[in-house]
N, C-alpha and C. Protein backbone atom coordinates (compact mmCIF):
# COMPACT_ATOMS: atom_id res chain seq x y z
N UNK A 1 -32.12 -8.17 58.51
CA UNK A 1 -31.87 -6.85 57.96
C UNK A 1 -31.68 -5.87 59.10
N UNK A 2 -31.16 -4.69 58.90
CA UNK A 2 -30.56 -3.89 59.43
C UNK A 2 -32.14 -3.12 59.59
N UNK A 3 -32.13 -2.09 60.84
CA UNK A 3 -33.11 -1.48 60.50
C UNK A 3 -33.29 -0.16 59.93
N UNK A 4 -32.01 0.35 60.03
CA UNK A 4 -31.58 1.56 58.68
C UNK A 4 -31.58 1.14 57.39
N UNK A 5 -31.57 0.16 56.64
CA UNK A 5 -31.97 -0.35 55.46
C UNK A 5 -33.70 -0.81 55.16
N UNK A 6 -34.39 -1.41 56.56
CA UNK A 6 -36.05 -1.69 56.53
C UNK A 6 -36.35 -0.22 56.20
N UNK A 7 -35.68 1.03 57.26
CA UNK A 7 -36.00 1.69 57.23
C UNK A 7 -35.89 2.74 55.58
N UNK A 8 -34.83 2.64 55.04
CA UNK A 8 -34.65 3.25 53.97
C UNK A 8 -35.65 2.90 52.67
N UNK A 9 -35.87 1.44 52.83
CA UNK A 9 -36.34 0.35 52.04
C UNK A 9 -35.15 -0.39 50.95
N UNK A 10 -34.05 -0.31 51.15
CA UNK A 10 -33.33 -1.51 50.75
C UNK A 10 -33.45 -2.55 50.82
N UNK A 11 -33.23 -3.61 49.73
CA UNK A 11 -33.88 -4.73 49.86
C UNK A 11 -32.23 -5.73 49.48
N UNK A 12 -32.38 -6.49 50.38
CA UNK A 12 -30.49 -8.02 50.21
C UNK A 12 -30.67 -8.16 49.14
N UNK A 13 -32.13 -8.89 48.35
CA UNK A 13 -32.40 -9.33 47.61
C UNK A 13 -32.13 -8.60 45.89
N UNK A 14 -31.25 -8.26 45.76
CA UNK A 14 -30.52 -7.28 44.46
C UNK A 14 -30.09 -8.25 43.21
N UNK A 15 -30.48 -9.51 43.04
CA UNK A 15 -29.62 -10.09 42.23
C UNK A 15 -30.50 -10.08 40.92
N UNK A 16 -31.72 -10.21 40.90
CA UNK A 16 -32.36 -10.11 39.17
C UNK A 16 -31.64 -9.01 38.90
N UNK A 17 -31.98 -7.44 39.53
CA UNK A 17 -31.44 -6.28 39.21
C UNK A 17 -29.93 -6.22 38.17
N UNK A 18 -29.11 -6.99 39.37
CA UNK A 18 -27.70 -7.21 39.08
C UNK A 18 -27.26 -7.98 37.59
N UNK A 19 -28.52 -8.86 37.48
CA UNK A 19 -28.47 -9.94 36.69
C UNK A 19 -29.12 -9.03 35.23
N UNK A 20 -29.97 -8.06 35.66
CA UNK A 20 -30.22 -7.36 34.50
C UNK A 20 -29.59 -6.62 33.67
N UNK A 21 -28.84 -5.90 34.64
CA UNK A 21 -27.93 -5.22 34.30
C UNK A 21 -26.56 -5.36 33.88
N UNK A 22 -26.18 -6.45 34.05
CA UNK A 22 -24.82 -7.42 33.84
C UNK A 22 -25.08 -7.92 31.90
N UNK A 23 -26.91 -8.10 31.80
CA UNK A 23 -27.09 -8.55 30.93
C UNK A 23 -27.66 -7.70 29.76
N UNK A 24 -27.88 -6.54 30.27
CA UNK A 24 -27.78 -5.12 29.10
C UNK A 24 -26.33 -4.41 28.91
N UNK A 25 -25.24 -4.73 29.75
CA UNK A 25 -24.34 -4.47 29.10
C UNK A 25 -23.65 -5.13 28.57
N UNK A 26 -23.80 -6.64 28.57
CA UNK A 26 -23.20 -7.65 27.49
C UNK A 26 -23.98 -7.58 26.45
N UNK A 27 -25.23 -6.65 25.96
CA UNK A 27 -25.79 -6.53 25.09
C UNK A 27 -25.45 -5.68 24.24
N UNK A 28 -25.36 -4.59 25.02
CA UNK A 28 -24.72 -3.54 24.23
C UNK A 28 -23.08 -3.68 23.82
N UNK A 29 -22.27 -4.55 24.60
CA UNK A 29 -21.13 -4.89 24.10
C UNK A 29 -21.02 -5.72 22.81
N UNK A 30 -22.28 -6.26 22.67
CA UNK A 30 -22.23 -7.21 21.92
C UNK A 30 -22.58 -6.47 20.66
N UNK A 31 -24.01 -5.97 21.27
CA UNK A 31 -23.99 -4.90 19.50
C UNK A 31 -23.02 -3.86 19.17
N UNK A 32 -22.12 -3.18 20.11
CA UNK A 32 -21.25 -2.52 19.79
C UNK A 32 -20.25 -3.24 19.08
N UNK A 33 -19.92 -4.66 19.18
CA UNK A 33 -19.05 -5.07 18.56
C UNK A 33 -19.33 -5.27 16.62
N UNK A 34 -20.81 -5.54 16.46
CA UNK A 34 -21.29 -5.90 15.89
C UNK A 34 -21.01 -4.74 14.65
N UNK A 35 -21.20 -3.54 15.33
CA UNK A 35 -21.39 -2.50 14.65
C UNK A 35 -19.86 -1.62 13.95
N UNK A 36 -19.06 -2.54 14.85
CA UNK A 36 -17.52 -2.41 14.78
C UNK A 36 -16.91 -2.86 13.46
N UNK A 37 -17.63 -4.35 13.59
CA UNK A 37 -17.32 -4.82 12.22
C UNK A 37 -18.28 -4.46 10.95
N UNK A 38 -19.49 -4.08 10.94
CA UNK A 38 -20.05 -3.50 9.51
C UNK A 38 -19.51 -2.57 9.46
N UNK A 39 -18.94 -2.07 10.18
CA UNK A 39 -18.01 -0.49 9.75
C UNK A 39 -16.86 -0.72 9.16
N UNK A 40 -16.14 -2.01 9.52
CA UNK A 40 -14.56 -1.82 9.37
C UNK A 40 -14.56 -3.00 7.61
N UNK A 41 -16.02 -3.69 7.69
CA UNK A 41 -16.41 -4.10 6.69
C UNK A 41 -16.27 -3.43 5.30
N UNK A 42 -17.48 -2.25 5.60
CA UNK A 42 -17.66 -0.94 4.77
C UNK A 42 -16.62 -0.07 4.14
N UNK A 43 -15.31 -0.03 5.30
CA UNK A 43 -14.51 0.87 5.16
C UNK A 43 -13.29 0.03 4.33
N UNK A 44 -13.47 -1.52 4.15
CA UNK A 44 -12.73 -2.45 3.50
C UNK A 44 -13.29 -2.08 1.89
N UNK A 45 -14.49 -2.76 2.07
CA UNK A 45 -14.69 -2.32 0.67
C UNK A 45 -14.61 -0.95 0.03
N UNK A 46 -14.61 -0.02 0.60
CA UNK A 46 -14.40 1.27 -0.01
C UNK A 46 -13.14 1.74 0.14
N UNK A 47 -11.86 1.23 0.58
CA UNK A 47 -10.57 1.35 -0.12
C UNK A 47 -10.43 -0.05 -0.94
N UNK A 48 -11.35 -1.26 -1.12
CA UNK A 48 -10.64 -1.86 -2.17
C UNK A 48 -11.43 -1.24 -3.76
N UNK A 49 -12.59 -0.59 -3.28
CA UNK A 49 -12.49 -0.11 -5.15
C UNK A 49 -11.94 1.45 -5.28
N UNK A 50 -11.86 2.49 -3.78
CA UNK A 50 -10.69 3.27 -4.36
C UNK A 50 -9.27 2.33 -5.09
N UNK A 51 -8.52 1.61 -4.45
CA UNK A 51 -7.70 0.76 -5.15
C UNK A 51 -7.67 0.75 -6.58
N UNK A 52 -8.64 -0.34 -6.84
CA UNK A 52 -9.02 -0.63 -8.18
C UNK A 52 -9.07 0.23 -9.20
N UNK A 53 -9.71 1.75 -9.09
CA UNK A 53 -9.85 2.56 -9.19
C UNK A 53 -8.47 3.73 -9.96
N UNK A 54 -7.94 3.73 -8.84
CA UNK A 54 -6.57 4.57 -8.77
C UNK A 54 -5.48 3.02 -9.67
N UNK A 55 -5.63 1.75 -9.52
CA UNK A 55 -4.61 1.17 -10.19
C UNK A 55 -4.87 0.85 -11.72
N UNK A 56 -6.16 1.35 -11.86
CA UNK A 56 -6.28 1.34 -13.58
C UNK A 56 -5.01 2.70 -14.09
N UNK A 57 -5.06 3.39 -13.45
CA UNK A 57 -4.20 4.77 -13.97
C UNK A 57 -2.74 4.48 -14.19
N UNK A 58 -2.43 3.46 -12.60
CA UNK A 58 -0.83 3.00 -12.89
C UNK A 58 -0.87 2.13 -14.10
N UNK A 59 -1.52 1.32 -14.11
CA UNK A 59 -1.51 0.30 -15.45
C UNK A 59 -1.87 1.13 -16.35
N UNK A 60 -1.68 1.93 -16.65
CA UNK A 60 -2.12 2.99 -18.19
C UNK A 60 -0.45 3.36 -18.28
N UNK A 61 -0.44 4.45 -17.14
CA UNK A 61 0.82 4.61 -17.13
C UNK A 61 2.10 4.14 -17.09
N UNK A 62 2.22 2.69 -16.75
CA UNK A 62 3.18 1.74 -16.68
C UNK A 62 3.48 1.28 -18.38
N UNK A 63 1.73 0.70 -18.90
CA UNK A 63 1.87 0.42 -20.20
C UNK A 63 2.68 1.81 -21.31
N UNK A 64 2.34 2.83 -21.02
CA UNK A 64 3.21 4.07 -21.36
C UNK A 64 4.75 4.06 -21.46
N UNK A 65 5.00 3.59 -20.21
CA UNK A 65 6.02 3.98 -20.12
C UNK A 65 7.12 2.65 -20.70
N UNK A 66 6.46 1.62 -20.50
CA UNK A 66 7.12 0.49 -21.20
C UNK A 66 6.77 0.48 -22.93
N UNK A 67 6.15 1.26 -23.41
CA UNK A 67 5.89 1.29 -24.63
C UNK A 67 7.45 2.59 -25.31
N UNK A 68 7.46 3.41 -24.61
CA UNK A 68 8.39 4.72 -24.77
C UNK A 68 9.71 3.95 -24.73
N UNK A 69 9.81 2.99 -23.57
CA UNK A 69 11.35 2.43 -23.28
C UNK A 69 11.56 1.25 -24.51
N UNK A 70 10.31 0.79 -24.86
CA UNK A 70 10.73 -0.30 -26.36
C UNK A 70 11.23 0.32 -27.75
N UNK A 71 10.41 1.78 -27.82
CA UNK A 71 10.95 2.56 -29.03
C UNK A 71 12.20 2.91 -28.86
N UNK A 72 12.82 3.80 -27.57
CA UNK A 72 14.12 3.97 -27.43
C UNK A 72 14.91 2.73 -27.47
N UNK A 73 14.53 1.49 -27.18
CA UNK A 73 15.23 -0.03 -27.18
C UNK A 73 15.71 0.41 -28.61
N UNK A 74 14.69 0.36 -29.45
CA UNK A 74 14.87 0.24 -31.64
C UNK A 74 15.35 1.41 -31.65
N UNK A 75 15.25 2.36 -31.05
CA UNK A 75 16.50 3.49 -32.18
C UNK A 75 17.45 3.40 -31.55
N UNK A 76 18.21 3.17 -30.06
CA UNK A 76 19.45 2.87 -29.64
C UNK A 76 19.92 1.62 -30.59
N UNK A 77 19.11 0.33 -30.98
CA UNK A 77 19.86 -0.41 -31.78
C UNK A 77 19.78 -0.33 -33.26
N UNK A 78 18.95 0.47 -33.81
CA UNK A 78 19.43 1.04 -35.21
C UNK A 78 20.85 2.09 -34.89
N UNK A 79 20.78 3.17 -34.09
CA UNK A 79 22.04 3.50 -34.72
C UNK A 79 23.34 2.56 -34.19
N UNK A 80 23.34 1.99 -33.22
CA UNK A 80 24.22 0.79 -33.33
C UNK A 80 24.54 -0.04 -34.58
N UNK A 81 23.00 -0.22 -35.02
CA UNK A 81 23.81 -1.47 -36.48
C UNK A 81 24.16 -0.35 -37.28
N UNK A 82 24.18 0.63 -37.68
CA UNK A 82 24.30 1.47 -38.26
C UNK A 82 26.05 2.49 -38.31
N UNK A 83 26.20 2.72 -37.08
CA UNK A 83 27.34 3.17 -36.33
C UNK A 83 28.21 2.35 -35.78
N UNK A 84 27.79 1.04 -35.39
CA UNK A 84 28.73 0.72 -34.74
C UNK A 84 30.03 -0.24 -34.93
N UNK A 85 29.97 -0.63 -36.21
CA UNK A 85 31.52 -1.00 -37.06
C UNK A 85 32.31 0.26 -37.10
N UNK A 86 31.95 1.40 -37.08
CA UNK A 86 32.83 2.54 -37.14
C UNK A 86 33.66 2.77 -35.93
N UNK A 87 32.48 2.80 -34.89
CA UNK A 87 32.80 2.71 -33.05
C UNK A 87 33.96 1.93 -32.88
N UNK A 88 34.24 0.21 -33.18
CA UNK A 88 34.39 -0.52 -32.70
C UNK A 88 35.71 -0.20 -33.42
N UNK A 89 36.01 -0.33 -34.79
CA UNK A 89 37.36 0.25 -35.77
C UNK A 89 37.94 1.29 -35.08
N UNK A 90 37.42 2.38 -34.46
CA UNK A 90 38.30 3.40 -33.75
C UNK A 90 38.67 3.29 -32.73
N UNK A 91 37.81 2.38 -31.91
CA UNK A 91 38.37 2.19 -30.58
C UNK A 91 39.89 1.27 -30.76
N UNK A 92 39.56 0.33 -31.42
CA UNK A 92 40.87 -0.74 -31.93
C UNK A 92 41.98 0.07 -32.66
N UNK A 93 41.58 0.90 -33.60
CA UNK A 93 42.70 1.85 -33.83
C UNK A 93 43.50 2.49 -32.51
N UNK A 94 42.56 3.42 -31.84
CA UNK A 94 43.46 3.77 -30.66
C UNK A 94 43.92 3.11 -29.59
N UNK A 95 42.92 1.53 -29.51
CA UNK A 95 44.31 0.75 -28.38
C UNK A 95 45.76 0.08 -29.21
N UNK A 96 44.92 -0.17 -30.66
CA UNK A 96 46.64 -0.32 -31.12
C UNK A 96 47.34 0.54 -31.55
N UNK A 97 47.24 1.50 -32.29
CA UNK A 97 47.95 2.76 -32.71
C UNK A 97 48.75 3.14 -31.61
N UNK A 98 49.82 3.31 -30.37
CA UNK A 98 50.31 4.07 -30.00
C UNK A 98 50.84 4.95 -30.03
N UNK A 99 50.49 6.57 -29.51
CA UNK A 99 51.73 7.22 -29.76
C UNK A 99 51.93 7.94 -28.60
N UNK A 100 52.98 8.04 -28.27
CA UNK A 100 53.46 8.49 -27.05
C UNK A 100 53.76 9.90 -27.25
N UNK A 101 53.42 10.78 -26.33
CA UNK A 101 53.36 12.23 -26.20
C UNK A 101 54.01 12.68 -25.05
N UNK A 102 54.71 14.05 -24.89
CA UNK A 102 54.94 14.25 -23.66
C UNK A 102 54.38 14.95 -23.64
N UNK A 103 53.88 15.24 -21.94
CA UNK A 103 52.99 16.09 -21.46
C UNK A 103 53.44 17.73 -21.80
N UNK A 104 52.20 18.45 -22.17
CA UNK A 104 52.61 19.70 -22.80
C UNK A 104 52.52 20.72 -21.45
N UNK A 105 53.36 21.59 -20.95
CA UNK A 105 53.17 22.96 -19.79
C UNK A 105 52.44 23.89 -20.74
């Protein structure tokens, strides 16, 4: 040893120290990790029952809206059976009927 180190009281001998300390911060890395995942755990389950939650409303509203589009289905095809031999007779009238016009100024 040096005698500015006898003198200071430094000691070569540093390695438990080193070894302690090497081994409280793989500790704390370790529980930090630990604590990483009950969080990201926590924060899983509490957007999957917001989810759940918020998708009862779409499924209300979906069933809604597919219920509204089946009624309009039945009255678009009532007035079809209803109207639409008339439709179909006029259209055939005017592709066969021709009459030729001249354009009016």
């Amino acid at each position: 040893m040096h005698k500015l180190e006898v003198c200071l009281g430094y000691h070569t001998d540093c390695g438990p120290a080193r070894e302690y300390r090497t081994k409280r911060v793989k500790d704390a890395r370790s529980e930090a990790q630990k604590e990483i995942e009950e969080y990201r755990k926590q924060k899983e389950e509490e957007f999957k029952r917001f989810e759940k939650e918020h998708s009862r409303g779409n499924k209300k509203a979906e069933d809604d809206a597919n219920q509204a589009t089946e009624e309009k289905l039945k009255e678009i095809k009532q007035i079809g059976g209803e109207k639409g031999g008339k439709v179909v007779d006029d259209l055939l009238n005017a592709v066969t009927s021709v009459e030729p016009k001249p354009p009016s100024k």
